[in-house]
N, C-alpha and C. Protein backbone atom coordinates (compact mmCIF):
# COMPACT_ATOMS: atom_id res chain seq x y z
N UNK A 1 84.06 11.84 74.95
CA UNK A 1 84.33 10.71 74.08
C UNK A 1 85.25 11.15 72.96
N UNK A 2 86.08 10.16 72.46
CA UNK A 2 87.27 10.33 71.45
C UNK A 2 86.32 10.35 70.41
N UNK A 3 86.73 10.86 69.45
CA UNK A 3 86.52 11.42 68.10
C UNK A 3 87.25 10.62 67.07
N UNK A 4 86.92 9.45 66.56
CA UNK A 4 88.13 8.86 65.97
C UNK A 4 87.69 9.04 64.23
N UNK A 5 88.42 9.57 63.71
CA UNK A 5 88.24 9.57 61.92
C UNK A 5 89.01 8.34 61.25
N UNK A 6 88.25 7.98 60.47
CA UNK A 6 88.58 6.49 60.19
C UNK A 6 89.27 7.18 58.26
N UNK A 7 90.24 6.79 58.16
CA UNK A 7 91.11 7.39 56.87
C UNK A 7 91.66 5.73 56.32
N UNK A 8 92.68 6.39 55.53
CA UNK A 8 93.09 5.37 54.55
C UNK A 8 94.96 5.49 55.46
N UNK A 9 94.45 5.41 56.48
CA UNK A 9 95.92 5.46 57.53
C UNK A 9 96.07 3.62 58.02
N UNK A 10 97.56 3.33 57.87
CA UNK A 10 97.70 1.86 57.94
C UNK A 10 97.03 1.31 59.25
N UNK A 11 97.17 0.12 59.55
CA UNK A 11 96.38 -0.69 60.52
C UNK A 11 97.19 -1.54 61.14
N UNK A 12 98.01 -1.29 62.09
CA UNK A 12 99.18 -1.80 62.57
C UNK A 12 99.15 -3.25 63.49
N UNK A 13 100.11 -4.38 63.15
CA UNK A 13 99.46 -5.51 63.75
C UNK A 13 100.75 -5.99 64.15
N UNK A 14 101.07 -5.84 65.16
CA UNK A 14 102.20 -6.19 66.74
C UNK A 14 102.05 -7.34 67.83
N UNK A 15 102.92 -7.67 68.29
CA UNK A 15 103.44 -8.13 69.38
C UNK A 15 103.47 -7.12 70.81
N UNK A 16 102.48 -7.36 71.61
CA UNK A 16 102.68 -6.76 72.92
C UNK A 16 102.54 -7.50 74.08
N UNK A 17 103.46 -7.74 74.89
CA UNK A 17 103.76 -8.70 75.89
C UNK A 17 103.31 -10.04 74.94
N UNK A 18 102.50 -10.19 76.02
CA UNK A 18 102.22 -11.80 75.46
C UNK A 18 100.74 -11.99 74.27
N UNK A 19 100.65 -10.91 74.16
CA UNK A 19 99.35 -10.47 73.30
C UNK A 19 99.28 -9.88 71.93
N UNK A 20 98.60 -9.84 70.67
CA UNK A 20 98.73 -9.39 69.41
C UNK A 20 98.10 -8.13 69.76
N UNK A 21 98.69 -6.85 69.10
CA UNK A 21 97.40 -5.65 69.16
C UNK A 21 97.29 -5.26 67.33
N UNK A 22 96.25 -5.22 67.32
CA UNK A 22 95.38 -4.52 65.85
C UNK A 22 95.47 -3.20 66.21
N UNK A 23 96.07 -2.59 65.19
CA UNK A 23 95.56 -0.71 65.93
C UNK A 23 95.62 0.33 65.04
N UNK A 24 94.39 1.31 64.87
CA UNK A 24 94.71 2.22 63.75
C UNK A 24 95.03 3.26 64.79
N UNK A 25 95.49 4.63 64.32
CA UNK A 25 95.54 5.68 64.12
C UNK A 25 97.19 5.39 65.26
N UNK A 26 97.39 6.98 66.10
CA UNK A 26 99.11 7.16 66.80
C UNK A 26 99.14 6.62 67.81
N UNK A 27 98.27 6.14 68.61
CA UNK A 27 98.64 5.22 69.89
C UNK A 27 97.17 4.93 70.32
N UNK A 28 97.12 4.27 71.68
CA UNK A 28 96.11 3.12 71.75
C UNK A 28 95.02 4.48 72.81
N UNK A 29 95.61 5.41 73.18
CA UNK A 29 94.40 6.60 73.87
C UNK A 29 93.53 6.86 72.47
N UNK A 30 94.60 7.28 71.44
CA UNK A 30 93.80 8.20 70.41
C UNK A 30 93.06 7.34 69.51
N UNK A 31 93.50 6.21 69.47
CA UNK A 31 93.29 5.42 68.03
C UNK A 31 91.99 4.26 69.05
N UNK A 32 92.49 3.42 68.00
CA UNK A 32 91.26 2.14 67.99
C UNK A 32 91.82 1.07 67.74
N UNK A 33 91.63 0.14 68.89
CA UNK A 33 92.82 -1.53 69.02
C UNK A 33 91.54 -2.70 69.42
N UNK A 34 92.49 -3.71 69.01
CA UNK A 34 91.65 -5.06 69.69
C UNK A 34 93.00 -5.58 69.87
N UNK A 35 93.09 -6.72 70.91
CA UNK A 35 94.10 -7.15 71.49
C UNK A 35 93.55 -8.79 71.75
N UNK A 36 94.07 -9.48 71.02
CA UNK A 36 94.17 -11.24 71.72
C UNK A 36 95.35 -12.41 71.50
N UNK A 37 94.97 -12.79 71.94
CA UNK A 37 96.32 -14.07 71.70
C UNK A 37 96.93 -14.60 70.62
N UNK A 38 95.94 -14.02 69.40
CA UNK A 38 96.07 -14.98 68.17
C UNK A 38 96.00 -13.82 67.34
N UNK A 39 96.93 -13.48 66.11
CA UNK A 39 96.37 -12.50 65.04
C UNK A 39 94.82 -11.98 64.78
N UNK A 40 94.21 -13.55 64.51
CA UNK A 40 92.98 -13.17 64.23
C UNK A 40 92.09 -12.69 65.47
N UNK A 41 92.54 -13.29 66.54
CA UNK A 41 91.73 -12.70 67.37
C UNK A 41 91.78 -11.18 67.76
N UNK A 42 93.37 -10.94 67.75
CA UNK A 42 93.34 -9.49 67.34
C UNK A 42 92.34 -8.42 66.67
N UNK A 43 92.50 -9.30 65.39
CA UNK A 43 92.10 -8.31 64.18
C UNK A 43 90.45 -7.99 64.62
N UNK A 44 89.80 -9.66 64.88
CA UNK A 44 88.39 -9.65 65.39
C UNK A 44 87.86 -8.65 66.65
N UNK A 45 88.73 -8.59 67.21
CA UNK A 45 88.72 -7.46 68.72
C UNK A 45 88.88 -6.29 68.00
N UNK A 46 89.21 -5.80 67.14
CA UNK A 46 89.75 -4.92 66.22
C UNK A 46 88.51 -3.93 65.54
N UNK A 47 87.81 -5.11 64.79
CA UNK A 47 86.65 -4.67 63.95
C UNK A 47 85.86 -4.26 64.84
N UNK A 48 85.36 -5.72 65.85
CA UNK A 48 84.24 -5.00 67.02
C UNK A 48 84.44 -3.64 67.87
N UNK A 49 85.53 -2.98 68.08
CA UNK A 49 85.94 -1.91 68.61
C UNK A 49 85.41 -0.59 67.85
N UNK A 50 85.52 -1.07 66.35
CA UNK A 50 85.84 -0.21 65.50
C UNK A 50 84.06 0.00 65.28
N UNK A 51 82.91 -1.53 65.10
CA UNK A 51 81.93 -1.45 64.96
C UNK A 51 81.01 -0.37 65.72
N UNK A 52 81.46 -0.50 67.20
CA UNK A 52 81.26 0.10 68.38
C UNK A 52 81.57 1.46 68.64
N UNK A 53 82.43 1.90 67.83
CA UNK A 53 82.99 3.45 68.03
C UNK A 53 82.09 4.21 67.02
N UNK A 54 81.78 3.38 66.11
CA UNK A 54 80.81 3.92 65.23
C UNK A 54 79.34 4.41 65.47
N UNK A 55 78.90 3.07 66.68
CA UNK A 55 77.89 3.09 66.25
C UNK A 55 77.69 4.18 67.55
N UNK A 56 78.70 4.35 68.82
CA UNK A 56 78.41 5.53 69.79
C UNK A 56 78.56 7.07 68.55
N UNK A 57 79.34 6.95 68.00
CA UNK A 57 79.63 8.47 66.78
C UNK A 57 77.69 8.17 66.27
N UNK A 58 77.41 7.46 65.63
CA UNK A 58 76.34 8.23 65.38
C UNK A 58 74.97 8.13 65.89
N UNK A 59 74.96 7.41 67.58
CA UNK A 59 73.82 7.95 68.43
C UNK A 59 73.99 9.14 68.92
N UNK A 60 75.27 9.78 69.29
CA UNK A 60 75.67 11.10 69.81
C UNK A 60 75.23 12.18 68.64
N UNK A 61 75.42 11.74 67.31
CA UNK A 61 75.30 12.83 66.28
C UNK A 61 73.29 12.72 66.24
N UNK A 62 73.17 11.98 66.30
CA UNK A 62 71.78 11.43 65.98
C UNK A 62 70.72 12.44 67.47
N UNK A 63 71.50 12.44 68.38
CA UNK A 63 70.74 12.52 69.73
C UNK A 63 70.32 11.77 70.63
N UNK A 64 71.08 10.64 70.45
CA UNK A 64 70.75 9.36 71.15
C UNK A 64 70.88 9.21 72.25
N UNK A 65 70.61 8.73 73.77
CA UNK A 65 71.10 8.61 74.68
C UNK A 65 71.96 7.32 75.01
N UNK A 66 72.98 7.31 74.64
CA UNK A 66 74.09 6.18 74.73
C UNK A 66 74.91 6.13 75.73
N UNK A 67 75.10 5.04 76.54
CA UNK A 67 76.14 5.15 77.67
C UNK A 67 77.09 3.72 77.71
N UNK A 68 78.24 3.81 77.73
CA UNK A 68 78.88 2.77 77.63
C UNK A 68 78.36 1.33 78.74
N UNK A 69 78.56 0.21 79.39
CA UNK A 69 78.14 -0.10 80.32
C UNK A 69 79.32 -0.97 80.82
């Protein structure tokens, strides 16, 4: 699992094909995106990604048994 550190690094909000992407960190392997039709839906795909990366970072630190599904 990616390791993502969440900093005071910008939060980039694009045009891809026909879709908006939200995205922090250097590209969409390393970093953390939400992608929808609409800015906001972007941004909203965005947070939940971001909620979610968190909350696998600290069942793994914790000892949790977490598996994506």
């Amino acid at each position: 699992m990616k390791k993502i550190e969440y900093d005071d690094k910008e939060i980039k909000l694009y045009k891809d094909g026909n879709m908006w992407c939200c995205m922090h960190g250097e590209n969409i392997q390393r970093g953390v995106a939400g992608f929808g039709k609409t800015k906001g839906i972007a941004i909203a795909n965005y947070c939940n990604s971001v909620n979610l990366d968190l909350i696998q970072q600290y069942a793994i630190r914790e000892g949790f048994g977490f598996k994506m599904l």
